[in-house]
N, C-alpha and C. Protein backbone atom coordinates (compact mmCIF):
# COMPACT_ATOMS: atom_id res chain seq x y z
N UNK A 1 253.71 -54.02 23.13
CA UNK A 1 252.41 -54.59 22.88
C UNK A 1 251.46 -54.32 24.04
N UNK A 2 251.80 -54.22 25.34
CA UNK A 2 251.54 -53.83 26.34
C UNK A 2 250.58 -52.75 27.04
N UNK A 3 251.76 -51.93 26.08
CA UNK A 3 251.00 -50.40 26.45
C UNK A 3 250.27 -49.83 25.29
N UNK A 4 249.97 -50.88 23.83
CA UNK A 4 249.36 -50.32 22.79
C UNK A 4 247.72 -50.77 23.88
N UNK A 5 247.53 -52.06 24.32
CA UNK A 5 246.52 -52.44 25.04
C UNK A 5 246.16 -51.76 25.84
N UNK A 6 246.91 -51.49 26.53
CA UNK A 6 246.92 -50.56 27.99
C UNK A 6 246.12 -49.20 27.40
N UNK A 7 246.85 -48.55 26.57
CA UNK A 7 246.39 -47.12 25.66
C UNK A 7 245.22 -47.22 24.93
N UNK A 8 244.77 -48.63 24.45
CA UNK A 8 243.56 -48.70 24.03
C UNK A 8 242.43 -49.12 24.86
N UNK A 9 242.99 -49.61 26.02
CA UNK A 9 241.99 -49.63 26.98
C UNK A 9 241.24 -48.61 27.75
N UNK A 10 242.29 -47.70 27.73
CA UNK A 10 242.36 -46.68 28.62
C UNK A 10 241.22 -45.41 27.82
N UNK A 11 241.93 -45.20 26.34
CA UNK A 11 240.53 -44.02 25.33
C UNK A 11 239.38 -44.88 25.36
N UNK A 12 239.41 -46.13 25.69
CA UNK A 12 238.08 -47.15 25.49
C UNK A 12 237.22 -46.43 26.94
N UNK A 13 237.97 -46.47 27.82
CA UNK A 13 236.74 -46.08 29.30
C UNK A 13 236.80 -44.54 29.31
N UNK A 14 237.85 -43.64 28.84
CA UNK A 14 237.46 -42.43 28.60
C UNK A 14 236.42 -42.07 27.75
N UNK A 15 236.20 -42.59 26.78
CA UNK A 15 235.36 -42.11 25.60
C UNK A 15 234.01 -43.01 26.02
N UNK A 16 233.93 -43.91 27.26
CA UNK A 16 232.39 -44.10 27.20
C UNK A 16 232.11 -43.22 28.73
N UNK A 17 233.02 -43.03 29.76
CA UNK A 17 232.65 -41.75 30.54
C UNK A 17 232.38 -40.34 30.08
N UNK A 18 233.30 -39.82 28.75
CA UNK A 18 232.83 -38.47 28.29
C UNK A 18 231.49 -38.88 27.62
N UNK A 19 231.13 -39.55 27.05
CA UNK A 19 229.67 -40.00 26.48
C UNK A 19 228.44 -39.77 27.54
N UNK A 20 228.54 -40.55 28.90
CA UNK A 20 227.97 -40.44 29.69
C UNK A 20 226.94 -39.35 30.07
N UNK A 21 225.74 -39.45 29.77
CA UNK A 21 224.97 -38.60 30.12
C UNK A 21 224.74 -38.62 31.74
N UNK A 22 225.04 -37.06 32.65
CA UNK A 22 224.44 -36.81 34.05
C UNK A 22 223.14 -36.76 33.92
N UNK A 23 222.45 -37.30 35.27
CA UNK A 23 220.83 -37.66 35.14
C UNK A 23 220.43 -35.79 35.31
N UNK A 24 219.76 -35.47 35.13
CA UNK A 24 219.19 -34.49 35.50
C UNK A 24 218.95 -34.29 37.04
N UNK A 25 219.23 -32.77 37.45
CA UNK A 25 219.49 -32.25 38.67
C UNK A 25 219.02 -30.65 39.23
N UNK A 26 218.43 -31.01 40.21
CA UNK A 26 217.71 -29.65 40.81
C UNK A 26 219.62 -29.04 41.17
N UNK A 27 219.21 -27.75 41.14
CA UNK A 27 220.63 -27.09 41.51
C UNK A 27 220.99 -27.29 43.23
N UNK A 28 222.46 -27.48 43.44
CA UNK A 28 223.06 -27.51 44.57
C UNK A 28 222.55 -26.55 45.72
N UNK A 29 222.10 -25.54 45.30
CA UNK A 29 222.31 -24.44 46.53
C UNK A 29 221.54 -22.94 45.55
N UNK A 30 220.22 -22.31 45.93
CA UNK A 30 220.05 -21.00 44.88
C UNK A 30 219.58 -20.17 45.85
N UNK A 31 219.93 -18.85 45.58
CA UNK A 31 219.42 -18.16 46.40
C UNK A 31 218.80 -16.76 45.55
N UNK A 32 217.26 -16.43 46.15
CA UNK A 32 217.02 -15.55 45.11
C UNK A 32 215.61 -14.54 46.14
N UNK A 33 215.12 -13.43 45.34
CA UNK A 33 214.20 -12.60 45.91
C UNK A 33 212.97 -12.72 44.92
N UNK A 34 211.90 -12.52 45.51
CA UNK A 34 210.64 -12.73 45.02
C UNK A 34 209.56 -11.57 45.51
N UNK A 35 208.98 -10.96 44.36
CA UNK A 35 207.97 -10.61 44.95
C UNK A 35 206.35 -10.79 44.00
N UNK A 36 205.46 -10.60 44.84
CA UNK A 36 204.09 -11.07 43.78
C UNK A 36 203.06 -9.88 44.60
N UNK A 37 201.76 -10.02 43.85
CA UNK A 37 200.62 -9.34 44.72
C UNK A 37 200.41 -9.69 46.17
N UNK A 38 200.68 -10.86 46.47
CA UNK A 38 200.81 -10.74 48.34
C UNK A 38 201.75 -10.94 48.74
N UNK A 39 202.80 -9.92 48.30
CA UNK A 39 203.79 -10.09 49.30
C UNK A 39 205.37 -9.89 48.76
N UNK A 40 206.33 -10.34 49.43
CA UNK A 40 208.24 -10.04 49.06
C UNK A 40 208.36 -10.99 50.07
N UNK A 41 209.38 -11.64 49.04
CA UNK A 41 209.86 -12.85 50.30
C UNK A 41 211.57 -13.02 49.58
N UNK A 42 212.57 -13.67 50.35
CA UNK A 42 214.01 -14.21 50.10
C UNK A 42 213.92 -15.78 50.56
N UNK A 43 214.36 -16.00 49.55
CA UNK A 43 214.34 -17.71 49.93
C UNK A 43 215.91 -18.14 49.52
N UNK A 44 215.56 -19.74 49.76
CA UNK A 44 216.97 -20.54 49.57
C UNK A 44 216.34 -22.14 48.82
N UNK A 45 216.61 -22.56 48.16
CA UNK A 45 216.63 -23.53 47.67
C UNK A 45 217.69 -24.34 47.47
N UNK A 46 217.55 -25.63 48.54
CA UNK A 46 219.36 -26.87 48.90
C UNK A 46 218.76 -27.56 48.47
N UNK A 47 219.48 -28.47 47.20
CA UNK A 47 219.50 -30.26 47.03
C UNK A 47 219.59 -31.24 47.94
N UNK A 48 218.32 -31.72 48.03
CA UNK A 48 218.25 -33.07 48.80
C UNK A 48 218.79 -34.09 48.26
N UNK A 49 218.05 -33.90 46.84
CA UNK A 49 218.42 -35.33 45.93
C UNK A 49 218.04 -34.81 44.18
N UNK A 50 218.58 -35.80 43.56
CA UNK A 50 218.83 -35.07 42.11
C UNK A 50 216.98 -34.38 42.18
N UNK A 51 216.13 -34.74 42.13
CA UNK A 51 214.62 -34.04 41.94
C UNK A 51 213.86 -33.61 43.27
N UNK A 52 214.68 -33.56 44.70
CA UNK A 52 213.72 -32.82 45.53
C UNK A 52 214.49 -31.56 46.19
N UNK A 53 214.43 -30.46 46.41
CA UNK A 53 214.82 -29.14 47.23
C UNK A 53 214.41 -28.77 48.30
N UNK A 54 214.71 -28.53 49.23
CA UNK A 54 214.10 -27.84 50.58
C UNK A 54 214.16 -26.60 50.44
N UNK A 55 213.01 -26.07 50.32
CA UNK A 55 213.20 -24.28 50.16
C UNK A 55 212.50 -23.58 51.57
N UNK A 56 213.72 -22.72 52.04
CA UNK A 56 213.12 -21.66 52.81
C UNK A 56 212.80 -20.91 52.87
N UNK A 57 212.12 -19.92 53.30
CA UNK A 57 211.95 -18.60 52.82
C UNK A 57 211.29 -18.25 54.01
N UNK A 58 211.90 -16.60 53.96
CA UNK A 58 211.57 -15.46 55.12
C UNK A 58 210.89 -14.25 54.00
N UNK A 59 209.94 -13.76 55.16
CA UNK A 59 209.15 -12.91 53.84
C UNK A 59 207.86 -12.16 54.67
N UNK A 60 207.25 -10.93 53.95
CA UNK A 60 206.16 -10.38 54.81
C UNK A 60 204.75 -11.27 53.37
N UNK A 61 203.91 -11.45 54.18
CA UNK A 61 202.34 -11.46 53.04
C UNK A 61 201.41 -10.70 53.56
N UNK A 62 200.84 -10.69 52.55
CA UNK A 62 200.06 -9.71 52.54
C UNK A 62 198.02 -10.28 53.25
N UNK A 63 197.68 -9.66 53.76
CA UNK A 63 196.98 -10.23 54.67
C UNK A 63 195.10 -9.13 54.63
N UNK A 64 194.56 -9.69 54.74
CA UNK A 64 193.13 -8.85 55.24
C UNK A 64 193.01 -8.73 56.22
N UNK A 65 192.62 -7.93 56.37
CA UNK A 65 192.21 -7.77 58.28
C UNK A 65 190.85 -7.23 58.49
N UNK A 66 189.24 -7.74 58.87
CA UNK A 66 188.63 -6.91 59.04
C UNK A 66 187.50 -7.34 59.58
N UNK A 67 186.25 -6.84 59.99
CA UNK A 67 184.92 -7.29 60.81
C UNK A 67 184.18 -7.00 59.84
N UNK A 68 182.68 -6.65 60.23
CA UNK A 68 181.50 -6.25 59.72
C UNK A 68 181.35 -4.56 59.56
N UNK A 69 182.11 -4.05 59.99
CA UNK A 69 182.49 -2.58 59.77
C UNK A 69 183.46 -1.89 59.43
N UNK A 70 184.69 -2.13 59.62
CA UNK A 70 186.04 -2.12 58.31
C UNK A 70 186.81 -3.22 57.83
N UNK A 71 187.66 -3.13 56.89
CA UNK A 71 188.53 -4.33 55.96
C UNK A 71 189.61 -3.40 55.72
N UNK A 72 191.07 -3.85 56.26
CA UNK A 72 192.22 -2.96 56.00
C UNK A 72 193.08 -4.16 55.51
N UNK A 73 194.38 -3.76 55.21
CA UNK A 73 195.05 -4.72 54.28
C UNK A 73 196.28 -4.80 55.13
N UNK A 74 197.20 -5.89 55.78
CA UNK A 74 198.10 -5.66 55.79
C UNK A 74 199.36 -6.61 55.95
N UNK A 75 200.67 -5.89 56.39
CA UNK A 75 201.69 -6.80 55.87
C UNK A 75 202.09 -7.99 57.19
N UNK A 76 202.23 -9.55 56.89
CA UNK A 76 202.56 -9.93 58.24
C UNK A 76 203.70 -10.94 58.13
N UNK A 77 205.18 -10.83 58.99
CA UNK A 77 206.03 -11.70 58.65
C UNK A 77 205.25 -13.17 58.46
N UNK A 78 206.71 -13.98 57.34
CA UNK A 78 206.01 -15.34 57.12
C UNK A 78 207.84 -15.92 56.76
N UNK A 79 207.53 -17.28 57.91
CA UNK A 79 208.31 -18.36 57.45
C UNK A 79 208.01 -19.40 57.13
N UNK A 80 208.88 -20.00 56.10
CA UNK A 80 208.55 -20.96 55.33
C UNK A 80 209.17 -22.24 55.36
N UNK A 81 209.49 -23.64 55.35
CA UNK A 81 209.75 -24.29 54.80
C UNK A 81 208.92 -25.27 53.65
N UNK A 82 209.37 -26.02 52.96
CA UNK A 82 208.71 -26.74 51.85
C UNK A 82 209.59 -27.41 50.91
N UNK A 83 209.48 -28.45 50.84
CA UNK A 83 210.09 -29.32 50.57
C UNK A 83 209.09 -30.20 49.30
N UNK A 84 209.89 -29.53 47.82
CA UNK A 84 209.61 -29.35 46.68
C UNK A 84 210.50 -31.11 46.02
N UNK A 85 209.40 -31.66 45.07
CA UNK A 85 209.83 -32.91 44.50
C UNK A 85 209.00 -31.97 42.61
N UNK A 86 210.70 -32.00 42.02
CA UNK A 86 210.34 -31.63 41.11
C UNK A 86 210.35 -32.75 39.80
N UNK A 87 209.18 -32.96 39.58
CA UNK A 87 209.22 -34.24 39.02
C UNK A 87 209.11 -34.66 37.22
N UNK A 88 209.58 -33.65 36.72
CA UNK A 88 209.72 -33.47 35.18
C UNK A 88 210.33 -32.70 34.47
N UNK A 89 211.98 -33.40 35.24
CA UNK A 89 213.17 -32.82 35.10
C UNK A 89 213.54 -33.57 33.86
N UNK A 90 213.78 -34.37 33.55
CA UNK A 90 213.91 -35.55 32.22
C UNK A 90 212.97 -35.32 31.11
N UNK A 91 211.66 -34.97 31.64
CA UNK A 91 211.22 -34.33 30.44
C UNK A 91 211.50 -32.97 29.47
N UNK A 92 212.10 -32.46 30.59
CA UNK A 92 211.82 -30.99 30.23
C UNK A 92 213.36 -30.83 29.44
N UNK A 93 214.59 -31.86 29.99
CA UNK A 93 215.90 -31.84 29.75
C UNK A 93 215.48 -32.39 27.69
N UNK A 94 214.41 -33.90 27.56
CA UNK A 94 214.64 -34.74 26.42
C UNK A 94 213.64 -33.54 25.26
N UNK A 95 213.13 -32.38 25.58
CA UNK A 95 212.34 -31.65 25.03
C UNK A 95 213.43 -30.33 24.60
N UNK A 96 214.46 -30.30 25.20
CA UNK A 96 215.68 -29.27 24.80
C UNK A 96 215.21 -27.71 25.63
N UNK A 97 214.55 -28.39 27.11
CA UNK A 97 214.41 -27.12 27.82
C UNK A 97 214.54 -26.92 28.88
N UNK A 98 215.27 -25.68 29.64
CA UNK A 98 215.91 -25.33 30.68
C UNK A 98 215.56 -25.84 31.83
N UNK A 99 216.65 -26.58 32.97
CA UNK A 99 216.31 -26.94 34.31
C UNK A 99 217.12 -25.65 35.14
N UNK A 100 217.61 -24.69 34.65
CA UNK A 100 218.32 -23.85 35.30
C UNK A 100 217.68 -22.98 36.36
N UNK A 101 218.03 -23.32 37.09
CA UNK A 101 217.15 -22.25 38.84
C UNK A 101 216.42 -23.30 38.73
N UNK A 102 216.14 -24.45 39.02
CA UNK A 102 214.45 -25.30 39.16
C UNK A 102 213.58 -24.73 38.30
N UNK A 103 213.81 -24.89 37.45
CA UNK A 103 212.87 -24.44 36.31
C UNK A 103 212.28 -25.92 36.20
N UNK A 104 211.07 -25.66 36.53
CA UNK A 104 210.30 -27.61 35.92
C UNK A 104 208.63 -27.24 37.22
N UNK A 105 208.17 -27.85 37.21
CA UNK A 105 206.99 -28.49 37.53
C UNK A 105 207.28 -29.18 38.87
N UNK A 106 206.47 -28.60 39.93
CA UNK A 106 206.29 -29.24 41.06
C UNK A 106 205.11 -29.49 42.37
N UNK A 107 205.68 -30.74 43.16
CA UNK A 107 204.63 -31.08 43.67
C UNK A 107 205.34 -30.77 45.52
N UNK A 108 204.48 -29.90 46.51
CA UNK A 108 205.48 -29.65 47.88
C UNK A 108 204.81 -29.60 48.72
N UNK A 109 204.99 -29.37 49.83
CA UNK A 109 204.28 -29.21 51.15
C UNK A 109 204.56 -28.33 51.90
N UNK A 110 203.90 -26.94 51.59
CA UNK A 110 204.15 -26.22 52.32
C UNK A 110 203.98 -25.78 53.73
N UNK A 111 205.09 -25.64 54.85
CA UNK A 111 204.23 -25.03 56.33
C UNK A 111 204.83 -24.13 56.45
N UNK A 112 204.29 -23.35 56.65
CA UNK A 112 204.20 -21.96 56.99
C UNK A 112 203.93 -20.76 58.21
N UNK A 113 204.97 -19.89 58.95
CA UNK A 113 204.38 -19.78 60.13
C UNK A 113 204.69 -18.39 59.97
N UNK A 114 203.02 -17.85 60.42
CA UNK A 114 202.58 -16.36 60.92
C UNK A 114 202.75 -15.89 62.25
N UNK A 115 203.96 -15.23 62.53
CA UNK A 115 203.85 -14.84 64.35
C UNK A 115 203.28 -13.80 63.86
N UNK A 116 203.30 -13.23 65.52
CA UNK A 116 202.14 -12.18 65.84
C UNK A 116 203.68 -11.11 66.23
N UNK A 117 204.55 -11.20 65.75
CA UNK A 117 205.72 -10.20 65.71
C UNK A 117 205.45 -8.55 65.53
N UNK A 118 205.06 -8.34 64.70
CA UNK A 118 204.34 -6.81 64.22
C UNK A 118 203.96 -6.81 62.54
N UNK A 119 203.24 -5.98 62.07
CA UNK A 119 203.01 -5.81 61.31
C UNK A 119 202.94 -4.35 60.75
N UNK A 120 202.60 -4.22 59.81
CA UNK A 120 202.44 -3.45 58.46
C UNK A 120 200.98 -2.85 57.88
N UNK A 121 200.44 -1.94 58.75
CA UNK A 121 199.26 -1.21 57.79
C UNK A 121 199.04 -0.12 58.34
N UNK A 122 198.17 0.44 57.16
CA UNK A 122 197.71 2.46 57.73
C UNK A 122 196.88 1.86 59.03
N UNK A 123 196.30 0.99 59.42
CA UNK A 123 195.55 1.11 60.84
C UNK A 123 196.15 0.55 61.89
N UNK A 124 195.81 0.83 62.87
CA UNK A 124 196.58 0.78 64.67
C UNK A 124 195.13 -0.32 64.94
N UNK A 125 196.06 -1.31 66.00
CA UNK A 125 195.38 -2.00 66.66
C UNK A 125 194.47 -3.15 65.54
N UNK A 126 195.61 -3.37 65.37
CA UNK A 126 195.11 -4.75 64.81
C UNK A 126 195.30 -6.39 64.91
N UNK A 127 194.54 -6.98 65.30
CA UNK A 127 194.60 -8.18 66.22
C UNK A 127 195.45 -9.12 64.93
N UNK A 128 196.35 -9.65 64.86
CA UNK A 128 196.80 -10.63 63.72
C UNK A 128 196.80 -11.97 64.60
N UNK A 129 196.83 -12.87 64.24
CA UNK A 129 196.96 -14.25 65.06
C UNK A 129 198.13 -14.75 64.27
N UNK A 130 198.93 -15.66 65.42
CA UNK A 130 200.02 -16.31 64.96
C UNK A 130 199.37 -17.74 64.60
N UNK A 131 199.73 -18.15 63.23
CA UNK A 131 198.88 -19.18 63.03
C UNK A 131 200.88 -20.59 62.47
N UNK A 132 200.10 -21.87 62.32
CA UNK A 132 201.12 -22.42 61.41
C UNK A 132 200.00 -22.95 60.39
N UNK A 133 200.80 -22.91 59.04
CA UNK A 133 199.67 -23.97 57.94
C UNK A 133 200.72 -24.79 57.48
N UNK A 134 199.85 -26.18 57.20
CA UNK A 134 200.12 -27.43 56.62
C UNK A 134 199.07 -27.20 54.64
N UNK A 135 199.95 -27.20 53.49
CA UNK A 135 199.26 -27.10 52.77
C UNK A 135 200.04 -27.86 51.26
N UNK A 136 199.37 -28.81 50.92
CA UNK A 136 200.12 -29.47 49.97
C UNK A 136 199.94 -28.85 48.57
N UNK A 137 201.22 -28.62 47.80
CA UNK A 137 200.55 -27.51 46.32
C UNK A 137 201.06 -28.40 45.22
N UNK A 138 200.74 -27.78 44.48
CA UNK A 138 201.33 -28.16 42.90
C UNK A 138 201.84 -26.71 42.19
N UNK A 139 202.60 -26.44 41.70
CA UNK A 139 203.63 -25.65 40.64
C UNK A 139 204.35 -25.80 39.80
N UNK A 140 204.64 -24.47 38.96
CA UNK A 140 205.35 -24.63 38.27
C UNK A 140 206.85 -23.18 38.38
N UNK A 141 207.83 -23.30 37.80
CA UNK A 141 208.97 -22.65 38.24
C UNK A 141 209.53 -22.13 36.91
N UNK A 142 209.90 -21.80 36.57
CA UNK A 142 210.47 -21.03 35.17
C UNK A 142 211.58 -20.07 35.22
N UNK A 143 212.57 -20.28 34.42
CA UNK A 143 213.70 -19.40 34.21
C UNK A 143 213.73 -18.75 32.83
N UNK A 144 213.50 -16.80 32.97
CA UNK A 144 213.55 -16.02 32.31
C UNK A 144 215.18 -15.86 31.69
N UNK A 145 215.96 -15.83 30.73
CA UNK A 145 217.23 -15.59 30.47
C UNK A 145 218.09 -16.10 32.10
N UNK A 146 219.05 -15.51 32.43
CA UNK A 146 220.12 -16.15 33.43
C UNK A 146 219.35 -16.29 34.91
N UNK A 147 218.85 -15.11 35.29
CA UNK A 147 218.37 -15.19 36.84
C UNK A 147 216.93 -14.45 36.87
N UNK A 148 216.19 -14.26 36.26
CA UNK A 148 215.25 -14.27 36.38
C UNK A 148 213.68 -14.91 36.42
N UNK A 149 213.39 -14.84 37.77
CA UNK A 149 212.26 -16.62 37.30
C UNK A 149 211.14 -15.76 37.34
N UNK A 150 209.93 -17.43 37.01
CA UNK A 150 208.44 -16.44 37.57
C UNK A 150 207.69 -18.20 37.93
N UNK A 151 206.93 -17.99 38.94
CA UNK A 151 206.27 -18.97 39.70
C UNK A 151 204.86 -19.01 40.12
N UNK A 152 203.76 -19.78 39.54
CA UNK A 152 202.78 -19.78 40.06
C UNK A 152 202.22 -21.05 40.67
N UNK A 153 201.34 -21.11 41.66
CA UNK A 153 201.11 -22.38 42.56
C UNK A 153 199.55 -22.61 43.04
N UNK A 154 199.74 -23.51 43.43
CA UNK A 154 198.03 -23.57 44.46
C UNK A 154 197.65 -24.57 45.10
N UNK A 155 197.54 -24.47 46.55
CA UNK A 155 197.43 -25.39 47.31
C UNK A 155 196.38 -25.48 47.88
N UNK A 156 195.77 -26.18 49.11
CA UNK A 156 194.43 -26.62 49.58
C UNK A 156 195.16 -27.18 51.07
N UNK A 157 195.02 -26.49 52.13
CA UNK A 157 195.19 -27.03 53.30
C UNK A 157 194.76 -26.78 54.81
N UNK A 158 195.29 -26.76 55.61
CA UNK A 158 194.90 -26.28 56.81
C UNK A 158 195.47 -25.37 57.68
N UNK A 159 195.25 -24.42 59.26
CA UNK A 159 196.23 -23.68 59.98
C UNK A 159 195.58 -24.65 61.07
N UNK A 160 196.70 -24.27 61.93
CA UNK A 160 196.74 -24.00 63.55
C UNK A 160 196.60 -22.83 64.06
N UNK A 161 195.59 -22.60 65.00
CA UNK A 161 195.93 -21.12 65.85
C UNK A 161 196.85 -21.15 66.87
N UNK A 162 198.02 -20.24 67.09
CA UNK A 162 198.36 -20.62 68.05
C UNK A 162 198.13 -19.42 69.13
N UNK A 163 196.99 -19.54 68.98
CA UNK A 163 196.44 -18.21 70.06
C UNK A 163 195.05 -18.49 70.01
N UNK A 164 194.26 -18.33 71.02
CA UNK A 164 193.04 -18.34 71.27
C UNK A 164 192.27 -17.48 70.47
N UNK A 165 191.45 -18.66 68.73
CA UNK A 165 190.96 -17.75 68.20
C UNK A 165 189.83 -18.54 67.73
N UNK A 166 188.36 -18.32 67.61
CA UNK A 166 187.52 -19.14 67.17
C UNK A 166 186.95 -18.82 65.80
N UNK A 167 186.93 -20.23 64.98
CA UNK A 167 186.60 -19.88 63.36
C UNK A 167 185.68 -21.04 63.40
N UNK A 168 185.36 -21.06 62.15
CA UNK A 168 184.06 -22.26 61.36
C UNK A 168 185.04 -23.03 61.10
N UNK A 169 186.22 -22.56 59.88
CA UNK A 169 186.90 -23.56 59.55
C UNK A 169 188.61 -23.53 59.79
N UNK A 170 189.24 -24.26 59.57
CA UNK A 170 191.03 -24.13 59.77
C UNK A 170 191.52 -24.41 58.29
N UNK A 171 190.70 -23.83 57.32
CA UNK A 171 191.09 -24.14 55.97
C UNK A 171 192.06 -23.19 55.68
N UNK A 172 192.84 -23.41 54.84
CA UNK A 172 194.19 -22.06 54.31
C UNK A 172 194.05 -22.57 52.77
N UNK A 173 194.22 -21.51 51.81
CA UNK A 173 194.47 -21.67 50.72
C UNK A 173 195.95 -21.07 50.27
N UNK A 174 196.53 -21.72 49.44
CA UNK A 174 197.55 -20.75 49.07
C UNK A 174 197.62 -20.18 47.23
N UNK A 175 198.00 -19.85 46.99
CA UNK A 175 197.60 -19.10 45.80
C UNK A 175 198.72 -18.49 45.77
N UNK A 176 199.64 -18.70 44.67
CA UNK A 176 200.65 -17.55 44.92
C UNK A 176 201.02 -17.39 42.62
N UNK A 177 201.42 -16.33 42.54
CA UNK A 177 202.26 -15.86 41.25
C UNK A 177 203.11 -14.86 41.57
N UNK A 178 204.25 -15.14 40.97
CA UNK A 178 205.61 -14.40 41.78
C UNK A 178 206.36 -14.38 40.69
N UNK A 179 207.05 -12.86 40.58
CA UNK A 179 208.63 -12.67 39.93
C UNK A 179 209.45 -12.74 40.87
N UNK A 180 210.51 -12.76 40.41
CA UNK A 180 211.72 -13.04 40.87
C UNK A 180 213.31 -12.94 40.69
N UNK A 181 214.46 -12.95 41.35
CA UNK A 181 215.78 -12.78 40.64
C UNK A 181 215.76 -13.44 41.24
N UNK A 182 217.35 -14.58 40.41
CA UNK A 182 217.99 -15.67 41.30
C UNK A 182 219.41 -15.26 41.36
N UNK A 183 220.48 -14.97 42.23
CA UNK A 183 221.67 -14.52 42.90
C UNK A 183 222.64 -15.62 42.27
């Protein structure tokens, strides 16, 4: 009599744990390559918590360079951190659509730092400044079939010079649309 209880107790807490719905979750650990009109970058995206990621990323952008008498274009390393709260993971799960790679809608803060390391263009002698920016965005993230994403964003923020450079303003915009593979 014992173990009929025991046995019915037992499919009783199995069958409401297999029931159990997991809350929705940014992925553990992704690693993937990106590139868009300004620029190629490799990043990493780690779980903080089921809806926020810390993403890093190492990468060249793409940059203007110019006075009142030429405008050349060119490439300048960029590191990243940003720390992404993706916040319509539950929706996107109760709508029957993919959270796979961070696929969902987000809100981050990007900073960002330009050394004066070397760069990338047909012209010599070009002054780049090492700057950092503080810039808060909104996005969105999308997964094409298994590993392929695409990402567009836009933020409103500020730089630091960290070199003696005089401007009107310390405004930074960011603007980004990006393909991508995820590894």
């Amino acid at each position: 009599m014992i173990s009929r209880k025991l046995t019915t107790a037992v499919l009783i807490l199995f069958t409401s744990f297999s029931f159990a719905q997991e809350e929705p979750s940014v992925e553990k650990s992704i690693f993937g390559i990106q590139t868009g009109i300004l620029g190629i970058w490799v990043h990493n995206e780690a779980r903080l918590t089921n809806s926020i990621a810390l993403r890093t990323e190492i990468g060249l952008d793409f940059g203007i360079n110019g006075n009142e008498n030429t405008t050349t274009t060119v490439l300048i390393p960029s590191i990243r951190i940003e720390p992404r709260w993706y916040y319509n993971l539950e929706k996107r799960i109760a709508k029957n659509r993919k959270i796979t790679n961070n696929s969902g809608n987000f809100l981050a803060l990007n900073v960002a730092y330009n050394p004066d390391w070397f760069y990338i263009s047909s012209k010599e002698n070009i002054n780049v400044i090492s700057t950092v920016a503080f810039i808060p965005k909104w996005g969105i993230k999308r997964t094409v079939g298994s590993h392929f994403t695409y990402e567009a964003g836009i933020g409103l923020g500020g730089f630091i010079a960290l070199e003696d450079y005089e401007t009107d303003t310390n405004v930074a915009l960011d603007l980004h649309l990006r393909i991508g593979y995820t590894f």
